[in-house]
C-alpha atoms as a PDB file:
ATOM      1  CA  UNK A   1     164.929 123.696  14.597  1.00  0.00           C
ATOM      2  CA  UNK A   2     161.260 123.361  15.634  1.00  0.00           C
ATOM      3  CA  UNK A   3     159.346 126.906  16.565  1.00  0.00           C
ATOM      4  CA  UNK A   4     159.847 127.601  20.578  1.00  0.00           C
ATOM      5  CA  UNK A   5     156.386 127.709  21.495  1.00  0.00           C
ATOM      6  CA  UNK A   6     154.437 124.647  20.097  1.00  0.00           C
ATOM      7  CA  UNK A   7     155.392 121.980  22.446  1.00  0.00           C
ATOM      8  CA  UNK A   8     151.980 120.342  23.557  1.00  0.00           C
ATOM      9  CA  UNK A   9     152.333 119.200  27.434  1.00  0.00           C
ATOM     10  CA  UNK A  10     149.376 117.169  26.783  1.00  0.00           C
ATOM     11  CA  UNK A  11     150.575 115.238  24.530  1.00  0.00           C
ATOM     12  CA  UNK A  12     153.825 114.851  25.801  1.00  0.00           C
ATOM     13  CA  UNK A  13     152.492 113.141  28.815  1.00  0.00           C
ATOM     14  CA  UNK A  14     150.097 111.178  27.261  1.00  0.00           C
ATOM     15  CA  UNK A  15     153.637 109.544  26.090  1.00  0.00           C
ATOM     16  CA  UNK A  16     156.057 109.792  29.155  1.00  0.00           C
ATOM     17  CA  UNK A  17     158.971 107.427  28.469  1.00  0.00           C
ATOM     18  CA  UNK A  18     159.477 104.416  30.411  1.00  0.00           C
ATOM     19  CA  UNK A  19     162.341 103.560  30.297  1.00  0.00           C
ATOM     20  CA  UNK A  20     166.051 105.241  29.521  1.00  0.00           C
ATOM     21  CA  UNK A  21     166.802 105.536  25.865  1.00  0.00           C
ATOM     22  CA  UNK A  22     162.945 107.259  25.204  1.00  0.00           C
ATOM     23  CA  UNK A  23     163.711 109.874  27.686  1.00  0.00           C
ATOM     24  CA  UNK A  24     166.890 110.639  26.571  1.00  0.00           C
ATOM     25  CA  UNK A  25     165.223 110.746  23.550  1.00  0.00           C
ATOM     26  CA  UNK A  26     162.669 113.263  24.627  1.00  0.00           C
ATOM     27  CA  UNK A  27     165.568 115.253  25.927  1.00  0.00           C
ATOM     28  CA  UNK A  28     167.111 115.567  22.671  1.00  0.00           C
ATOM     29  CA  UNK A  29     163.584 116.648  21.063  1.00  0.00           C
ATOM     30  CA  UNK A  30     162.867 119.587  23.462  1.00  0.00           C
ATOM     31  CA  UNK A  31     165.791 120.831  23.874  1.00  0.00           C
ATOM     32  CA  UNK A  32     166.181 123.201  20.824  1.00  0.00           C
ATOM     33  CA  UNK A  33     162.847 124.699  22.482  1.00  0.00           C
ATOM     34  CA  UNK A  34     164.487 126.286  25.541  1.00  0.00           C
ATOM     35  CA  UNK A  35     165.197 129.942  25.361  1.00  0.00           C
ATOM     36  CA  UNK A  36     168.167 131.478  26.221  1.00  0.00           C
ATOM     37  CA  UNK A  37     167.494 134.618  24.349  1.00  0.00           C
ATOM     38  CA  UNK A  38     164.766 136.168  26.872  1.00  0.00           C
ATOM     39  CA  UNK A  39     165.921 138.423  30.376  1.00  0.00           C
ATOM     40  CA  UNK A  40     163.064 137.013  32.400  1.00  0.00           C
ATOM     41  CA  UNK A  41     161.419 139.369  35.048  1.00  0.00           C
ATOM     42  CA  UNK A  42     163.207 142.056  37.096  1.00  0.00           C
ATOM     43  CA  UNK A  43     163.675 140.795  40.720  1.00  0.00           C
ATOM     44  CA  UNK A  44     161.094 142.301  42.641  1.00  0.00           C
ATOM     45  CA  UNK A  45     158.642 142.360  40.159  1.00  0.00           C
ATOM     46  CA  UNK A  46     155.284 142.841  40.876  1.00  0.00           C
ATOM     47  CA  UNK A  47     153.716 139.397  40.338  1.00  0.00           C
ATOM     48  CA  UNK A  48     154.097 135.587  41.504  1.00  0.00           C
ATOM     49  CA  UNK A  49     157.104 133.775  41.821  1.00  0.00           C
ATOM     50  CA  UNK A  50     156.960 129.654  42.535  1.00  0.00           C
ATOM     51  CA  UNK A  51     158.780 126.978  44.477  1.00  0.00           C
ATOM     52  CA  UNK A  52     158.626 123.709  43.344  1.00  0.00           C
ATOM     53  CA  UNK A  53     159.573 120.396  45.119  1.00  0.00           C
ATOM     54  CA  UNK A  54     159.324 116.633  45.599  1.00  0.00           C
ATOM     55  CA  UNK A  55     159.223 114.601  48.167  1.00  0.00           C
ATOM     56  CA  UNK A  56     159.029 110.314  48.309  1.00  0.00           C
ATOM     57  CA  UNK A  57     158.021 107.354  49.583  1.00  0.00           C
ATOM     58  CA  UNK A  58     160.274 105.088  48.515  1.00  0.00           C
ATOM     59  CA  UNK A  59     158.331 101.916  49.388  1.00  0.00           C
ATOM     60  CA  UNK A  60     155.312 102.625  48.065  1.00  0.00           C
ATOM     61  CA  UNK A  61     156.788 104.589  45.221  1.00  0.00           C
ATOM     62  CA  UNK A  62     154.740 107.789  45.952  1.00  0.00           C
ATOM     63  CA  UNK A  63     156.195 111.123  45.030  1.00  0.00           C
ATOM     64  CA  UNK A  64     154.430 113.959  46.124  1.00  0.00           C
ATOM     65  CA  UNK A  65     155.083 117.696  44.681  1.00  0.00           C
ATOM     66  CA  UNK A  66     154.160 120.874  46.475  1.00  0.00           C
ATOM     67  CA  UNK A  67     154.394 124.469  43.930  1.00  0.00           C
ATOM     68  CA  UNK A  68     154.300 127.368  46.589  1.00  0.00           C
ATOM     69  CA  UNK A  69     153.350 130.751  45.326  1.00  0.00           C
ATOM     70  CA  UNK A  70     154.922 133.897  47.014  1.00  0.00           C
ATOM     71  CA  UNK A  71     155.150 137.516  46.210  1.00  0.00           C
ATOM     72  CA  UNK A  72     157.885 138.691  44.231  1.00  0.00           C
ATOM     73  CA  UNK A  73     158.564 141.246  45.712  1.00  0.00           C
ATOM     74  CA  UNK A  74     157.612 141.000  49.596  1.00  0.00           C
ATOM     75  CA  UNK A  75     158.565 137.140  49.461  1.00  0.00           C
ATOM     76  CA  UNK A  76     155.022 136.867  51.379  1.00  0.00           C
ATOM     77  CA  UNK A  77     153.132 133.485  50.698  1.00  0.00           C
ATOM     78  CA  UNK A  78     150.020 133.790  48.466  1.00  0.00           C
ATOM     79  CA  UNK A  79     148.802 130.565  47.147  1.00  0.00           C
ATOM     80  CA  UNK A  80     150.212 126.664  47.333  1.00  0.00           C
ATOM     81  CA  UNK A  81     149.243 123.411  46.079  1.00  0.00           C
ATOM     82  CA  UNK A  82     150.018 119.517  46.551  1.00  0.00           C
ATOM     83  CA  UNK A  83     150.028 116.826  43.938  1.00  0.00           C
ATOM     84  CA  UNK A  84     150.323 112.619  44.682  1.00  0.00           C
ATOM     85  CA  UNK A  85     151.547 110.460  42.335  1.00  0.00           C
ATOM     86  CA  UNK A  86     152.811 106.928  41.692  1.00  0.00           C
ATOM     87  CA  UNK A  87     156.568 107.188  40.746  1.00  0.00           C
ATOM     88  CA  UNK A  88     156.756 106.358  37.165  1.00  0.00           C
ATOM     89  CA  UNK A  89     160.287 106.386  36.279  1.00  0.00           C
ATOM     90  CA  UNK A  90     163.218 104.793  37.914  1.00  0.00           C
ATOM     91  CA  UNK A  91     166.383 106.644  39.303  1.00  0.00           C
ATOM     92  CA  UNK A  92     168.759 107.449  36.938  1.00  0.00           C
ATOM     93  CA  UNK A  93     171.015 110.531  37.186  1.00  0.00           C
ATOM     94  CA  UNK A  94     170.347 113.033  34.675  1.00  0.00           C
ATOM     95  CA  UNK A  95     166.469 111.699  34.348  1.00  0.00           C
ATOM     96  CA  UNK A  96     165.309 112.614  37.722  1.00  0.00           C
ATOM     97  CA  UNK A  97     163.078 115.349  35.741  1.00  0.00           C
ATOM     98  CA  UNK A  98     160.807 111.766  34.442  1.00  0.00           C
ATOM     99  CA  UNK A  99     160.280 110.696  38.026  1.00  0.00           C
ATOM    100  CA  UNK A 100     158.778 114.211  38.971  1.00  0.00           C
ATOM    101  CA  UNK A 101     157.305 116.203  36.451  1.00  0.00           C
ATOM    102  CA  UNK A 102     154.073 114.677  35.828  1.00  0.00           C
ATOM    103  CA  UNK A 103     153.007 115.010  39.723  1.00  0.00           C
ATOM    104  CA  UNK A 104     154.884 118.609  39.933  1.00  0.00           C
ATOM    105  CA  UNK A 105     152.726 119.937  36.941  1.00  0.00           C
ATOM    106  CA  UNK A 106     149.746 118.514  38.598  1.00  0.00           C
ATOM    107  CA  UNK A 107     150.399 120.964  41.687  1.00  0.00           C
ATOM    108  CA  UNK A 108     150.851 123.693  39.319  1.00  0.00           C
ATOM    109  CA  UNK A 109     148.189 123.198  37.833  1.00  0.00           C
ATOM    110  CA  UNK A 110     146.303 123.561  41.085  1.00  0.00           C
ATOM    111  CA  UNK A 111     147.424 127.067  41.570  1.00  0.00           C
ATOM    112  CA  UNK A 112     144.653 129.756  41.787  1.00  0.00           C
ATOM    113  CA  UNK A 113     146.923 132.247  39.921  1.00  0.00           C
ATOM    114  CA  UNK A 114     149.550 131.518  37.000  1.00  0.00           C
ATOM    115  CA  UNK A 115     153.222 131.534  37.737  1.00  0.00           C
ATOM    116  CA  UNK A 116     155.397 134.397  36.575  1.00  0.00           C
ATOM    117  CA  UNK A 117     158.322 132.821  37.574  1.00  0.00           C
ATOM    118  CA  UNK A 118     159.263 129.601  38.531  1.00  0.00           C
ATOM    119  CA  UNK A 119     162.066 128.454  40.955  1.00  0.00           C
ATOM    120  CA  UNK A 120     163.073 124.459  40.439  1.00  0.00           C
ATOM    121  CA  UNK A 121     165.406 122.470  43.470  1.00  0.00           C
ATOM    122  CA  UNK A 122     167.340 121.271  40.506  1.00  0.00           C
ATOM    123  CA  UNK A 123     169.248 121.893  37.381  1.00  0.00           C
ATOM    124  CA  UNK A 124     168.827 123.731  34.108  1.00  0.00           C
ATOM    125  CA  UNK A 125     170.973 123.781  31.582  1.00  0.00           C
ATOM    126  CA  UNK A 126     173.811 122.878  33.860  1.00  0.00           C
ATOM    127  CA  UNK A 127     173.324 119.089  32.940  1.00  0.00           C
ATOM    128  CA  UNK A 128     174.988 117.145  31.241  1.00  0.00           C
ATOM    129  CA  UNK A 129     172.619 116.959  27.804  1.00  0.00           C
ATOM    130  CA  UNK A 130     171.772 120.615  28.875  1.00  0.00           C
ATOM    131  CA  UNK A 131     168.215 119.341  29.575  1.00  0.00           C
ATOM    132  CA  UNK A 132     167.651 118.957  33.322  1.00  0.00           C
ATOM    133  CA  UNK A 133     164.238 119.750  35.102  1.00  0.00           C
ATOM    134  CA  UNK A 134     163.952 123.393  35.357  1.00  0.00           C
ATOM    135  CA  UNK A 135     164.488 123.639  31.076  1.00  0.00           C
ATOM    136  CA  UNK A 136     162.410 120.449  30.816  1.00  0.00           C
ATOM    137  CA  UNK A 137     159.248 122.346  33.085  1.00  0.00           C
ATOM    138  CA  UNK A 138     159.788 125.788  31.268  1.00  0.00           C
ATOM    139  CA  UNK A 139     159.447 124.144  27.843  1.00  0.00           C
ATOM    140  CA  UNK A 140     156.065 122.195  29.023  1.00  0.00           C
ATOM    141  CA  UNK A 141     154.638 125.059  30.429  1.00  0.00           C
ATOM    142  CA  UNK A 142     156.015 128.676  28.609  1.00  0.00           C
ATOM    143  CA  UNK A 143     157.338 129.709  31.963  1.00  0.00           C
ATOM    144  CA  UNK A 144     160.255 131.937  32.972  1.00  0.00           C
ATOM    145  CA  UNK A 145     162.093 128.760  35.040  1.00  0.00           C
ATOM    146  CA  UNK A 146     165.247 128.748  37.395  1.00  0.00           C
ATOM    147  CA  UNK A 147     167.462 125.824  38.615  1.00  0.00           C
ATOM    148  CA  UNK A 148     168.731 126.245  41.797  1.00  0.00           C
ATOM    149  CA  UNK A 149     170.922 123.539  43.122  1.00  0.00           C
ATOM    150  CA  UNK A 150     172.534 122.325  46.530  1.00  0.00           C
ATOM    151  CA  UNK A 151     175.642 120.638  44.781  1.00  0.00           C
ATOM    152  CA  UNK A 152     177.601 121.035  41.447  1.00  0.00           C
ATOM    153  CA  UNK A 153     176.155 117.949  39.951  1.00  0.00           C
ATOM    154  CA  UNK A 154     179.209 116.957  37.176  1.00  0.00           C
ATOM    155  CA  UNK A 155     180.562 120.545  36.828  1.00  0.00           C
ATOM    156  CA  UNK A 156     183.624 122.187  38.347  1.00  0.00           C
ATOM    157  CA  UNK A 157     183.600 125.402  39.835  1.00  0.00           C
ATOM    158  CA  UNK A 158     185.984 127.957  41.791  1.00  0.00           C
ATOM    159  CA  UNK A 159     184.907 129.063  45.356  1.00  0.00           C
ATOM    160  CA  UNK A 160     183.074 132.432  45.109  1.00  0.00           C
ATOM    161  CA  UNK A 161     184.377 134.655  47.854  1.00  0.00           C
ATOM    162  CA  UNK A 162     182.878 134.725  50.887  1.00  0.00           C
ATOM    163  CA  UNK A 163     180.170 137.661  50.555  1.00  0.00           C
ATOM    164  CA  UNK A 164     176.960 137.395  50.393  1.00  0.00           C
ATOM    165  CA  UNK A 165     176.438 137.638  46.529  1.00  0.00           C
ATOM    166  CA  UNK A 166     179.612 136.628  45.305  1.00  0.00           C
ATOM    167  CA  UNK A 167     179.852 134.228  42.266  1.00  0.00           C
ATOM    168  CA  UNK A 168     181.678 132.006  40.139  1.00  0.00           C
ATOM    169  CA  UNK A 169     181.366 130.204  36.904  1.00  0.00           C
ATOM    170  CA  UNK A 170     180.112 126.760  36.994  1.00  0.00           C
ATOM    171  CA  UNK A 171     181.892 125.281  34.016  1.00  0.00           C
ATOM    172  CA  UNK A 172     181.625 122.048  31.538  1.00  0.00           C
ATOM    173  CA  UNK A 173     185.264 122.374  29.977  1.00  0.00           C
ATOM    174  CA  UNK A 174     185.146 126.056  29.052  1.00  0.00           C
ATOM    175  CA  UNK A 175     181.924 126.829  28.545  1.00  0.00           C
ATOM    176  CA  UNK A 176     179.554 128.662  31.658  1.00  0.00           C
ATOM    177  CA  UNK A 177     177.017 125.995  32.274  1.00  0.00           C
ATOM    178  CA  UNK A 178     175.572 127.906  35.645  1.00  0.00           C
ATOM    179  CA  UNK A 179     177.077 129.699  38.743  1.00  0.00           C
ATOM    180  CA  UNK A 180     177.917 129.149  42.548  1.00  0.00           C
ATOM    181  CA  UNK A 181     175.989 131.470  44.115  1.00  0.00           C
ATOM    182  CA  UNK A 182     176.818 132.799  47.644  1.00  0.00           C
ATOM    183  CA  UNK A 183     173.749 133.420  49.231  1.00  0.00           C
ATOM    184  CA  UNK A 184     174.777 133.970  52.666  1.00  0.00           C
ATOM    185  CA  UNK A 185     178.212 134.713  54.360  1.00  0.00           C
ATOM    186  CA  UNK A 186     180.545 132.428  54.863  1.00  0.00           C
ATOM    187  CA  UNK A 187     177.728 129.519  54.110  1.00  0.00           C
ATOM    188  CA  UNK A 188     178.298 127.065  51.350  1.00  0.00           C
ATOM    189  CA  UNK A 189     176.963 128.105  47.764  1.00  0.00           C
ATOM    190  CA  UNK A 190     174.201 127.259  45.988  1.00  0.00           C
ATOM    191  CA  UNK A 191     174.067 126.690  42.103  1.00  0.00           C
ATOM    192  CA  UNK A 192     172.187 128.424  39.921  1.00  0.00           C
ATOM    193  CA  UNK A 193     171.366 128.069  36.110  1.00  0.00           C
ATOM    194  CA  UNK A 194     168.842 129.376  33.582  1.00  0.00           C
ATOM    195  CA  UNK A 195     166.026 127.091  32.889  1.00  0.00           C
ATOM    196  CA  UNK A 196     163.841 128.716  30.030  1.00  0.00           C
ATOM    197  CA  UNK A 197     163.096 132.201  29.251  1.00  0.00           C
ATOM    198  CA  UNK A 198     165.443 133.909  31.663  1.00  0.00           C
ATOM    199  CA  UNK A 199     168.670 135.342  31.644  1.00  0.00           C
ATOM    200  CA  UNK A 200     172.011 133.812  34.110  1.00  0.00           C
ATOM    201  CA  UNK A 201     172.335 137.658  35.545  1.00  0.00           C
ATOM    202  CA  UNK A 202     169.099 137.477  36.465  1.00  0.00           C
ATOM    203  CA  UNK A 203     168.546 133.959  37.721  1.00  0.00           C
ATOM    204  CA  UNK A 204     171.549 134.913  40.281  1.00  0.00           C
ATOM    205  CA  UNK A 205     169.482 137.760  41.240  1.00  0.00           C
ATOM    206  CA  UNK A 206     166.284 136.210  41.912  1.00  0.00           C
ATOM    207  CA  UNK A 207     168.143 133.828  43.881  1.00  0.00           C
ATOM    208  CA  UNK A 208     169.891 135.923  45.992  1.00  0.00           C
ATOM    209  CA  UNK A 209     166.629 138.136  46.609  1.00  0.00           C
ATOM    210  CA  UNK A 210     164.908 135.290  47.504  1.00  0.00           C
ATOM    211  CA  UNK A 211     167.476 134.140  50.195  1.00  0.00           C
ATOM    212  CA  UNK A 212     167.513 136.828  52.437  1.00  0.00           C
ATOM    213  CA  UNK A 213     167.929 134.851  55.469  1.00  0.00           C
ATOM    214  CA  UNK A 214     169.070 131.127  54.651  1.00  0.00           C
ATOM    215  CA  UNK A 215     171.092 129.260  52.191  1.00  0.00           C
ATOM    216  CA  UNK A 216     168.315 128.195  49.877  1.00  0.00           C
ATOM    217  CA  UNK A 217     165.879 130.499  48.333  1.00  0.00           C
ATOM    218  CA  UNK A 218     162.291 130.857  50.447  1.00  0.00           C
ATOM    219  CA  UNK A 219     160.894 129.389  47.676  1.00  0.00           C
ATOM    220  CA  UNK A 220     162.374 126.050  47.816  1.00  0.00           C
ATOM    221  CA  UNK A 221     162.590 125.694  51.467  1.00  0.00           C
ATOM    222  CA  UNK A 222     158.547 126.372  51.450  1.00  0.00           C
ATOM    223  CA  UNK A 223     158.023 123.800  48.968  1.00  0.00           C
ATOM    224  CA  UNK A 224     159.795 121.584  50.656  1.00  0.00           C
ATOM    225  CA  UNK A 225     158.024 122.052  53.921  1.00  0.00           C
ATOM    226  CA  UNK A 226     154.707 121.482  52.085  1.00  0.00           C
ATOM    227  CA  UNK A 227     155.531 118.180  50.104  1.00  0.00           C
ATOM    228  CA  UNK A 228     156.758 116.559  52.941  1.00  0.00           C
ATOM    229  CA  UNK A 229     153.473 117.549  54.891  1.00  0.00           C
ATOM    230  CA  UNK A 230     151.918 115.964  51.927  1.00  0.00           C
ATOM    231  CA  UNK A 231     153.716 112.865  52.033  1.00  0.00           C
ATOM    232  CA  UNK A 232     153.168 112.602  55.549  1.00  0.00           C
ATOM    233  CA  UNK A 233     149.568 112.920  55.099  1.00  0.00           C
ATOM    234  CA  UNK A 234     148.803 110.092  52.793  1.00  0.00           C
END
């Protein structure tokens, strides 16, 4: 197994698949590098944790990414960013991370600060090659990284009760892929699942600190806000 650590993101967009059976490829390289062995930050740490999310224009083929920085602990906004890009990657479920990565690390990389955390409207390892955007970003950039999900993708699940906080296992056969989360009573659940370099405890927690108020975490509901300003924009 290769070093965790080494992967050059340079390099690996300088050759960004086109076309299924490279990226699925490229999935199957990088994922030995994801680390499941790390806690990740304490919620409410003192630091920076970031949204990120897409937005496109499907007949121009335009995605644009917003990364929105906020406060760990206060949740308070404290730095965003917008990248536009040509989509280079067609739609195929379980590759969506190829159609949005390049533009989304281009808005991170606009950032005046460096993440400590980020939060991905996506998967982790719940995917199917265990692979999906949130592991894919953390292994490009070293970063702590967190799916968080509106549906179950291909996994089955249990209802978590109806509490704020309450969970269940998201499952692949018998093995814990992720979790439906609970983030607000009686509302649907969201799914979470580690994306590199932090624990599942702790990915539920961040999640449900960062969702005081709504179904999705603040995070991802700013992003969202901004890419679609962004969009608009062009």
């Amino acid at each position: 197994m290769d070093t965790p650590g080494t992967i050059s993101c340079d390099e690996e967009l300088r050759h960004w698949p086109a076309d299924e059976d490279q990226a699925r490829t490229v999935q199957d390289r990088l994922r030995p590098y994801v680390r499941l062995d790390e806690p990740g930050p304490e919620p409410g740490f003192e630091g920076t944790v970031v949204g990120v999310d897409v937005a496109y224009d499907d007949a121009r083929d335009v995605v644009a990414a917003a990364a929105v920085a906020l406060d760990a602990r206060t949740r308070a906004a404290v730095d965003e960013a917008t990248a536009v890009g040509q989509v280079s990657f067609p739609y195929v479920p379980g590759l969506l991370a190829f159609r949005e990565i390049p533009t989304v690390l281009a808005a991170l990389d606009r950032l005046a600060r460096t993440p400590d955390l980020v939060i991905c409207d996506g998967y982790g390892v719940a995917h199917p090659r265990r692979f999906g955007l949130a592991s894919h970003l953390g292994v490009l950039t070293g970063l702590p990284t967190i799916g968080v999900a509106k549906n179950p993708f291909t996994f089955r699940y249990d209802p978590p009760g109806p509490e704020r906080g309450a969970t269940s296992p998201l499952l692949d056969g018998d093995e814990e892929v992720g979790r439906a989360l609970r983030t607000q009573k009686g509302v649907k659940p969201v799914f979470v699942s580690v994306g590199h370099r932090v624990s599942l405890d702790r990915a539920c927690a961040h999640t449900l600190h960062l969702a005081p108020d709504y179904r999705i975490p603040e995070t991802t509901r700013a992003a969202d806000a901004l890419c679609r300003r962004a969009l608009a924009g062009i």
